[in-house]
Protein backbone atom coordinates (compact mmCIF):
# COMPACT_ATOMS: atom_id res chain seq x y z
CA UNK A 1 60.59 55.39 -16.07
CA UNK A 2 59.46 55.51 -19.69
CA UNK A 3 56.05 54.58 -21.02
CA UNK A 4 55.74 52.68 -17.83
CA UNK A 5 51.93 53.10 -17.11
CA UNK A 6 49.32 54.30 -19.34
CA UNK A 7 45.78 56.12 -18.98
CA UNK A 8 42.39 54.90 -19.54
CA UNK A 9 43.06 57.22 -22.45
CA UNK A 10 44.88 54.35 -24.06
CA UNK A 11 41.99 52.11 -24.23
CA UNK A 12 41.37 52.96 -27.91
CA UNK A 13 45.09 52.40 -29.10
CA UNK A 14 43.80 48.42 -28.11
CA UNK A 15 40.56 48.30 -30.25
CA UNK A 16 42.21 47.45 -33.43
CA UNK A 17 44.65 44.68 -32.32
CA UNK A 18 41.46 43.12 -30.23
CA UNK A 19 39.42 43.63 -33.19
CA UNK A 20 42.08 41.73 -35.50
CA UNK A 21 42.45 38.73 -32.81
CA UNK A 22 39.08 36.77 -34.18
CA UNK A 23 40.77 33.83 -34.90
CA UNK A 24 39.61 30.61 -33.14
CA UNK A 25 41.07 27.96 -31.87
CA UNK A 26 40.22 24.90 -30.12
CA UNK A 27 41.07 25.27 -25.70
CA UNK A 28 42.36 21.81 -24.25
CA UNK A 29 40.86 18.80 -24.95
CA UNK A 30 37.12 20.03 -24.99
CA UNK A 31 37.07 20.89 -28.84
CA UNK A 32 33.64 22.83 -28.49
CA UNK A 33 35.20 25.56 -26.23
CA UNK A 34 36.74 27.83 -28.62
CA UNK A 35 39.15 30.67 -27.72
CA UNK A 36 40.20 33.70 -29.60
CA UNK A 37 43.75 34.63 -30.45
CA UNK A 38 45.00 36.88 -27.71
CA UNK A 39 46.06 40.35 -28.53
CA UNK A 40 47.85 43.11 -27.12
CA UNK A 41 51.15 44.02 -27.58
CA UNK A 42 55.00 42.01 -26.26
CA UNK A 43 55.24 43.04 -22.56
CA UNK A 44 52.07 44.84 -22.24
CA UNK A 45 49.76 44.52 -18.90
CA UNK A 46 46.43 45.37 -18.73
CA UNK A 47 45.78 46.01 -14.77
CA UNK A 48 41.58 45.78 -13.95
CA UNK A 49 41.34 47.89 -10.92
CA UNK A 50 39.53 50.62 -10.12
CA UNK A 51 40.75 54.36 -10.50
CA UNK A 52 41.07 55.10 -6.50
CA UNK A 53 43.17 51.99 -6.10
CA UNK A 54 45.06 52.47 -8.66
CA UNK A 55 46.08 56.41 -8.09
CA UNK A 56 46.95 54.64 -4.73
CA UNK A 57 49.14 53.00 -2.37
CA UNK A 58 47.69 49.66 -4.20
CA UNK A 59 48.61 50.95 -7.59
CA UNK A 60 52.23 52.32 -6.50
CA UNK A 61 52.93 48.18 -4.79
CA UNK A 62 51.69 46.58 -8.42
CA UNK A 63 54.22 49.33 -10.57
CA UNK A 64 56.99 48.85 -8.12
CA UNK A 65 56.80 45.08 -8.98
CA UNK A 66 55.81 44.92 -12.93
CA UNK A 67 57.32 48.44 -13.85
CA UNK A 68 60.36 48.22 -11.88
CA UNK A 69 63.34 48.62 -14.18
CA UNK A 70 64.25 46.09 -16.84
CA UNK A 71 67.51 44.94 -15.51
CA UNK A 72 70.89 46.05 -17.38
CA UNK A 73 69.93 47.85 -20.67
CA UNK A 74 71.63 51.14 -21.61
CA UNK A 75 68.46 53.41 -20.93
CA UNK A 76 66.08 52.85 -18.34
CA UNK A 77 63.00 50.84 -19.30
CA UNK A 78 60.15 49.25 -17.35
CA UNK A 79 59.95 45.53 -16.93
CA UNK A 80 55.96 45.96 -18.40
CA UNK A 81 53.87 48.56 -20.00
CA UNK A 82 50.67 48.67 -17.74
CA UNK A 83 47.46 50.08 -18.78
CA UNK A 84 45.08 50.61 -16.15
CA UNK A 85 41.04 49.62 -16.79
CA UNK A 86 38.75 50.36 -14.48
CA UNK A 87 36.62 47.46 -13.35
CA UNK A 88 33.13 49.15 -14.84
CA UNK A 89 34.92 49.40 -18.41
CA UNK A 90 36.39 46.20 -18.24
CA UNK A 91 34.08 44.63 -21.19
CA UNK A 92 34.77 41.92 -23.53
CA UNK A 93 36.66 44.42 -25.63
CA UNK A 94 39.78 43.93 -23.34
CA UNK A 95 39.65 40.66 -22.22
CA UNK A 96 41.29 38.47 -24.77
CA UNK A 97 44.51 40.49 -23.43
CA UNK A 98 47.37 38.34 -23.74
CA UNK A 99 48.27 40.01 -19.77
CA UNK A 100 45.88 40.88 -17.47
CA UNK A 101 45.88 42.01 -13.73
CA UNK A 102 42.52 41.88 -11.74
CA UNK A 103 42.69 43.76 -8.56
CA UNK A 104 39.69 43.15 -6.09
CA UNK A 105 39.48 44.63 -2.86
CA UNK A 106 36.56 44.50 -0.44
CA UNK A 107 34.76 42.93 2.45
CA UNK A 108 32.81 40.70 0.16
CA UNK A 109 36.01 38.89 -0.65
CA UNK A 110 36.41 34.85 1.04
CA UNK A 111 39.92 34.71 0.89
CA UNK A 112 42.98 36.77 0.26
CA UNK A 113 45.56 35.46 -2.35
CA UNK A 114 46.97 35.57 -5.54
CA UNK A 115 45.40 33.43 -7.91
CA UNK A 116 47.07 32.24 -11.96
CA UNK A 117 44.75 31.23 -14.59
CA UNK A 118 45.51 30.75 -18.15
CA UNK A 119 43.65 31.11 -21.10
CA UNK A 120 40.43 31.85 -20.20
CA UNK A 121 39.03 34.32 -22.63
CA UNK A 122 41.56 34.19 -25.31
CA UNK A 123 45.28 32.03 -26.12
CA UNK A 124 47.71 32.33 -25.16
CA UNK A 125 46.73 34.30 -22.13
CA UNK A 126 47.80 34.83 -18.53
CA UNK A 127 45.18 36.04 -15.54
CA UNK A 128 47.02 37.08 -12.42
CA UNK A 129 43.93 37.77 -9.66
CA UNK A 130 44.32 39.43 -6.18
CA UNK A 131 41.89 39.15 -4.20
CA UNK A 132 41.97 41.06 -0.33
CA UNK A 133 39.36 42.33 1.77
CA UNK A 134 41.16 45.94 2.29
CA UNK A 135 43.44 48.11 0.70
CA UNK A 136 46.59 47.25 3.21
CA UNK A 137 46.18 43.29 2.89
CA UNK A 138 46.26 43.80 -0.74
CA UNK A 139 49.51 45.86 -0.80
CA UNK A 140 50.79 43.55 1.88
CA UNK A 141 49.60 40.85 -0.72
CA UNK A 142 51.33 42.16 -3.75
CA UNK A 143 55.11 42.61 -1.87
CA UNK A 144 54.66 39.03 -0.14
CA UNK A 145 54.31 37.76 -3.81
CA UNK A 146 55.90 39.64 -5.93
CA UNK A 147 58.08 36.84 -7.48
CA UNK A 148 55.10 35.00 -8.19
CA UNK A 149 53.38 37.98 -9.79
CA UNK A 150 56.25 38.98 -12.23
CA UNK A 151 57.22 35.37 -12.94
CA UNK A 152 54.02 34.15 -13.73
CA UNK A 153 53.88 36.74 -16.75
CA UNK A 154 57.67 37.10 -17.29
CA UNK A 155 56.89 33.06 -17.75
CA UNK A 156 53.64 33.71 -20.08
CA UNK A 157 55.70 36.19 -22.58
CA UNK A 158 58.77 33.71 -22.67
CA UNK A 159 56.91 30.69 -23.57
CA UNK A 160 54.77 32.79 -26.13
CA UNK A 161 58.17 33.30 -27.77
CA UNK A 162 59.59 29.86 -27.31
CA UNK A 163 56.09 28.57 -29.01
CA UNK A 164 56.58 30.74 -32.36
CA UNK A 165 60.27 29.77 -31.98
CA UNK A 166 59.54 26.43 -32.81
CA UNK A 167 56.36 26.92 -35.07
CA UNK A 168 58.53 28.65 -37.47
CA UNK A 169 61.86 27.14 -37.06
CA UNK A 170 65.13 27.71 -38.87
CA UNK A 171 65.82 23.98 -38.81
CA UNK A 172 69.28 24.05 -39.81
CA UNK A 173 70.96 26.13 -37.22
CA UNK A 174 69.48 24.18 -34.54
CA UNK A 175 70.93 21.35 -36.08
CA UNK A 176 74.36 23.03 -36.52
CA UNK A 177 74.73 24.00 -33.09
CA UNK A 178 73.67 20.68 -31.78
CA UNK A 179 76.63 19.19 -33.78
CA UNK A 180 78.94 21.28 -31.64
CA UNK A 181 77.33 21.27 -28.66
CA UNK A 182 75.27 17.97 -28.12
CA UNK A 183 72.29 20.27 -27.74
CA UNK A 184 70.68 23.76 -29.01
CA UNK A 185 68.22 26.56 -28.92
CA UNK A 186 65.23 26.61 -31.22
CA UNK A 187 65.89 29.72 -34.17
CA UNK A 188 62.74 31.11 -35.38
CA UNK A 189 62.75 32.32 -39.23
CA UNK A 190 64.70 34.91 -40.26
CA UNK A 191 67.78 34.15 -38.50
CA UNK A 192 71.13 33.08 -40.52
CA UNK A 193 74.72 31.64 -39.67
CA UNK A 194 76.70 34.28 -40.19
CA UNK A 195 79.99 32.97 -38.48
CA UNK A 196 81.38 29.19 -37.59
CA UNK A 197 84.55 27.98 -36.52
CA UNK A 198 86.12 24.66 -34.60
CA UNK A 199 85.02 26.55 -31.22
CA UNK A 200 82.80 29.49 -32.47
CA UNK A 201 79.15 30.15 -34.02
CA UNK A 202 77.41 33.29 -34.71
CA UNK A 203 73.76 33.83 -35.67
CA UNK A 204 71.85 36.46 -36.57
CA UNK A 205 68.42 38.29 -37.61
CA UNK A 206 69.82 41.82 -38.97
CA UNK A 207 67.58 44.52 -40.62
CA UNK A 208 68.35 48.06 -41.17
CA UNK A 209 68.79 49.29 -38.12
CA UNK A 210 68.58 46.66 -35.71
CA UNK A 211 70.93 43.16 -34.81
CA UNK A 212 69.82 40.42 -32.48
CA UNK A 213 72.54 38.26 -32.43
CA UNK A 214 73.42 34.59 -30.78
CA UNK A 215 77.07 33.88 -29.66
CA UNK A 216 77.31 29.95 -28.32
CA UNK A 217 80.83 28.65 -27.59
CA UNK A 218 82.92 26.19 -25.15
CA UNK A 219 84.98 27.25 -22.23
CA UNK A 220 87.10 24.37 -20.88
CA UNK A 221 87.30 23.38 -18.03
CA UNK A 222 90.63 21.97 -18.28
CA UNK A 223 92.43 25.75 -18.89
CA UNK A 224 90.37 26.79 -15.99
CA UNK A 225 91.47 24.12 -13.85
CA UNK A 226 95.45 24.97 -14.83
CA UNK A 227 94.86 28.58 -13.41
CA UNK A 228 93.63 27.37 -10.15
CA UNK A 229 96.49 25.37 -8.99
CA UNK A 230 95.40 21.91 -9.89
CA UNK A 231 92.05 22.60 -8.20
CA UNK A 232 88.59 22.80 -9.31
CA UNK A 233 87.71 26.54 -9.92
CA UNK A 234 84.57 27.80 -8.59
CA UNK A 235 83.17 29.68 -11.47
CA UNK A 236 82.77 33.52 -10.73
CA UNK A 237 81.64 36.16 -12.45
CA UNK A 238 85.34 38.12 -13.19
CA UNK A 239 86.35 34.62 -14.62
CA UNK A 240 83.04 34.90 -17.11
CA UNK A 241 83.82 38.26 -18.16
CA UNK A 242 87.49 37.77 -19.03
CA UNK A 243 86.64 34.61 -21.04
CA UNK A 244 83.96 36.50 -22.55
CA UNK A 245 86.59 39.33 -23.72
CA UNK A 246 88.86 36.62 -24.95
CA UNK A 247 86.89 35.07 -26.94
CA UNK A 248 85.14 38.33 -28.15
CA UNK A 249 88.49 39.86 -29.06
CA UNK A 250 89.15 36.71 -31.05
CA UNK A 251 85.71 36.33 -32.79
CA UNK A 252 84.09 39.56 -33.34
CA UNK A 253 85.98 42.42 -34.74
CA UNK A 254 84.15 46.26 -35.01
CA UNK A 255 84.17 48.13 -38.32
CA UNK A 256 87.59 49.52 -37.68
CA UNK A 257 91.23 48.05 -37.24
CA UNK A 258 91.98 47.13 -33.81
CA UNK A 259 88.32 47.10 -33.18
CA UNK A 260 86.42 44.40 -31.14
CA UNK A 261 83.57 43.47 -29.22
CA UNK A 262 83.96 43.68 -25.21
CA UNK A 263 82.36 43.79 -21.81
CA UNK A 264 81.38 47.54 -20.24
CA UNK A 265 82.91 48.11 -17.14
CA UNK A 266 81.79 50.99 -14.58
CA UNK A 267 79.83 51.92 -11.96
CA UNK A 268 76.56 51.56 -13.43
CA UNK A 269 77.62 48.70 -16.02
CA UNK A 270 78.75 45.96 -13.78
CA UNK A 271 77.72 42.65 -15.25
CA UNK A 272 75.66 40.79 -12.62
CA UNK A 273 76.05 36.78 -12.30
CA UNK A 274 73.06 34.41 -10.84
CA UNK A 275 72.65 31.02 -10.86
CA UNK A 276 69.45 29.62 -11.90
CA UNK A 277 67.06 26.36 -12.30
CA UNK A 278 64.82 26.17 -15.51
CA UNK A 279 62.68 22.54 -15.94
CA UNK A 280 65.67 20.46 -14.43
CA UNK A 281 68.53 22.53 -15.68
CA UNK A 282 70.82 24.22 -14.24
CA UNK A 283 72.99 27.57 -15.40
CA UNK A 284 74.20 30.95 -14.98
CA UNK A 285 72.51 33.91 -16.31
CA UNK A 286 75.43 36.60 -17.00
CA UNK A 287 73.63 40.04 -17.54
CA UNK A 288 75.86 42.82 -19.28
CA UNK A 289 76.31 45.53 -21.58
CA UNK A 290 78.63 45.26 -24.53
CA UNK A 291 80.31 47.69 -26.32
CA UNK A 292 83.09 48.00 -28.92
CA UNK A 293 86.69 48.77 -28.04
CA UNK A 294 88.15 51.84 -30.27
CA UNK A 295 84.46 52.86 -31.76
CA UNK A 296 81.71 53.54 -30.15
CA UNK A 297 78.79 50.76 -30.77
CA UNK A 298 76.81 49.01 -27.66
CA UNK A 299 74.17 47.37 -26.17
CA UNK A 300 72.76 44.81 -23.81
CA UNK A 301 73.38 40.91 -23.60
CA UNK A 302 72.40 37.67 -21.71
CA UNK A 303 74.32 34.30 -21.38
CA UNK A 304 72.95 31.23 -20.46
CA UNK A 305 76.23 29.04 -19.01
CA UNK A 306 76.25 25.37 -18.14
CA UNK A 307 78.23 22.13 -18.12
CA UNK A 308 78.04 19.87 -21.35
CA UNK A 309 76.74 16.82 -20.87
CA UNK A 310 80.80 15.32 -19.89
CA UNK A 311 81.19 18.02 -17.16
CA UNK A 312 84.57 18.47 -18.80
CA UNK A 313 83.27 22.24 -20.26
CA UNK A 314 80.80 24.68 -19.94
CA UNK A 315 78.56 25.71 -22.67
CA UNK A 316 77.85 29.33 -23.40
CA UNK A 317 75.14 30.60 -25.50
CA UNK A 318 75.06 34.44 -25.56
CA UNK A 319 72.38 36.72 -27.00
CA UNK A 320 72.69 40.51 -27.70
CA UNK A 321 70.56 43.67 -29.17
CA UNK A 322 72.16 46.07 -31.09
CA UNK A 323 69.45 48.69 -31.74
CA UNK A 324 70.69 52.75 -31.24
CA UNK A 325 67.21 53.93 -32.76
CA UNK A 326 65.11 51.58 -30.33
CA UNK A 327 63.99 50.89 -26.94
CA UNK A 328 65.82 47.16 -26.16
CA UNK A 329 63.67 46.04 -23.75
CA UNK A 330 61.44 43.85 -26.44
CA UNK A 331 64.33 42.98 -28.37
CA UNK A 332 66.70 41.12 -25.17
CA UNK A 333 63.27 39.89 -24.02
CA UNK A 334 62.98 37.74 -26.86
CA UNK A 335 66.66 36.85 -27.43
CA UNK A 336 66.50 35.05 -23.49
CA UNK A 337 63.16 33.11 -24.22
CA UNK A 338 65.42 31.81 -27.52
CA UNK A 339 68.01 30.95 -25.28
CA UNK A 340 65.37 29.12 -22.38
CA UNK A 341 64.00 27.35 -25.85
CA UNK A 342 67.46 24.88 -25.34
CA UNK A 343 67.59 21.57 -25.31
CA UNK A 344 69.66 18.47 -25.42
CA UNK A 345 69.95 16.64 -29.40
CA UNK A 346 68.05 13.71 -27.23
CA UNK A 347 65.24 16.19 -26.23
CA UNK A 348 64.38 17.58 -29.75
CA UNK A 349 60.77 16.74 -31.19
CA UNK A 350 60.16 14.98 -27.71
């Protein structure tokens, strides 16, 4: 599992980016409480617990929840890069950490449980504490609430993401999508349209050797309905995937004749389908890797599908990394938060 944990020896690779972070800002509605900006790098953990722990049983339950693998990407990569800190060293140097763990264990402690915080010694920030009075309630602990755990930060990144989405908006393509769609995500600066059509847009943020790319398109209902004898389909994951290809095939064409985007089939690419509830809405999150028929370009993608607001077709908005030099975790991390950033034409500036 690459880069998946780090030393204490990595403690100095911080100083800079903590010492670059002194920018204040007001916290909440008490305007003489002022934070610092947080630092630390996208998907980084700092985990405050001491070295025995973390060598441990206790340090083996918190990497099997935030370093477990990032799901569907080419290479293996871990969910979170955790640093370990010991809880002697853990001075005001490291804690305006956008992430941090804290790990207490003892027979001093009132009350076992997991505990969130935000922003208190830096913003944006995210404190996950948990607190148990041996070494077994705490790993019991940790499994019992491992959801919590890994959504509570998974939740912190995305909405760090969302945030500069909006601050520094491309205005225009939100708007051009909405006309479409009836609603959009929120395109941070650099992004550009690159394709439109009746039933197809394409943006994206290119450089040299990297492409993070939106798809968003209709499927409707109606041709679904047609192939099901009259009866309303239930929507699976094989039909996903071959409207996917259709449309791909139609839209997206590789650097060479006869060349298109596709869905990777095999053993260890099989797209995985869940359905999912995000502040009232619901959708499917199709995970996949994409490649290129007749050439040999890939990478990973996420849709986001859902009804419109008729019922009468479902909307999906697709993002995907091409990046052959890179690690893609980082990259597909912040193409989903774009695609949580939707909402309805109604909704926007709310």
């Amino acid at each position: 599992m690459k880069n998946s944990f780090k030393s204490i020896g990595s403690f100095w690779a911080l100083l800079a980016a903590v010492f670059s972070s002194f920018l204040f800002v007001s916290c909440g509605d008490d305007a003489s409480t002022l934070l610092r900006q947080a630092s630390g790098k996208a998907g980084e953990v700092i985990v405050v617990c001491g070295k025995g722990w973390w060598e441990g049983d206790v340090g083996v339950a918190i990497r099997d929840v935030l370093a477990a693998d990032y799901p569907l990407l080419p290479q293996k990569e871990a969910s979170f890069d955790l640093i370990n800190v010991p809880d002697n060293t853990f001075t005001d140097i490291f804690k305006t950490h956008r992430n941090i763990v804290m790990v207490k264990i003892g027979a001093s402690v009132e009350n076992t449980r997991v505990a969130i915080r935000q922003d208190v010694w830096s913003t944006p920030q995210i404190i996950v504490t948990i607190t148990a009075k041996t070494a077994e309630e705490a790993i019991e602990l940790i499994k019992d609430k491992s959801e919590t755990i890994f959504n509570a930060i998974e939740q912190a990144e995305r909405n760090r993401i969302i945030r500069s989405s909006k601050r520094y908006e491309e205005a225009s393509l939100r708007n051009t999508v909405a006309e479409r769609l009836g609603g959009s995500p929120y395109f941070p600066t650099g992004y550009s349209l690159k394709k439109i059509t009746d039933d197809f847009i394409w943006i994206s943020y290119e450089t040299t050797y990297t492409n993070q790319g939106f798809f968003a398109y209709r499927i409707d209902i109606s041709d679904l309905i047609l192939h099901s004898n009259g009866q309303a389909p239930e929507i699976t994951l094989d039909m996903l995937v071959s409207a996917r290809n259709v449309v791909m095939e139609r839209n997206v064409p590789g650097m060479f004749e006869g060349s298109y985007m596709t869905t990777a089939q095999g053993e260890e690419q099989t797209p995985v389908l869940k359905w999912m509830k995000y502040r009232g809405r619901d959708f499917g999150e199709l995970r996949g890797l994409w490649e290129v028929q007749n050439d040999f370009m890939g990478g990973p993608f996420v849709q986001h599908i859902f009804y419109d607001k008729d019922g009468q077709n479902l909307i999906v908005l697709e993002g995907f990394v091409y990046a052959p030099k890179y690690d893609k975790r980082n990259y597909l991390r912040q193409l989903e938060a774009i695609l949580y950033s939707f909402e309805w034409e109604e909704d926007f500036n709310k």
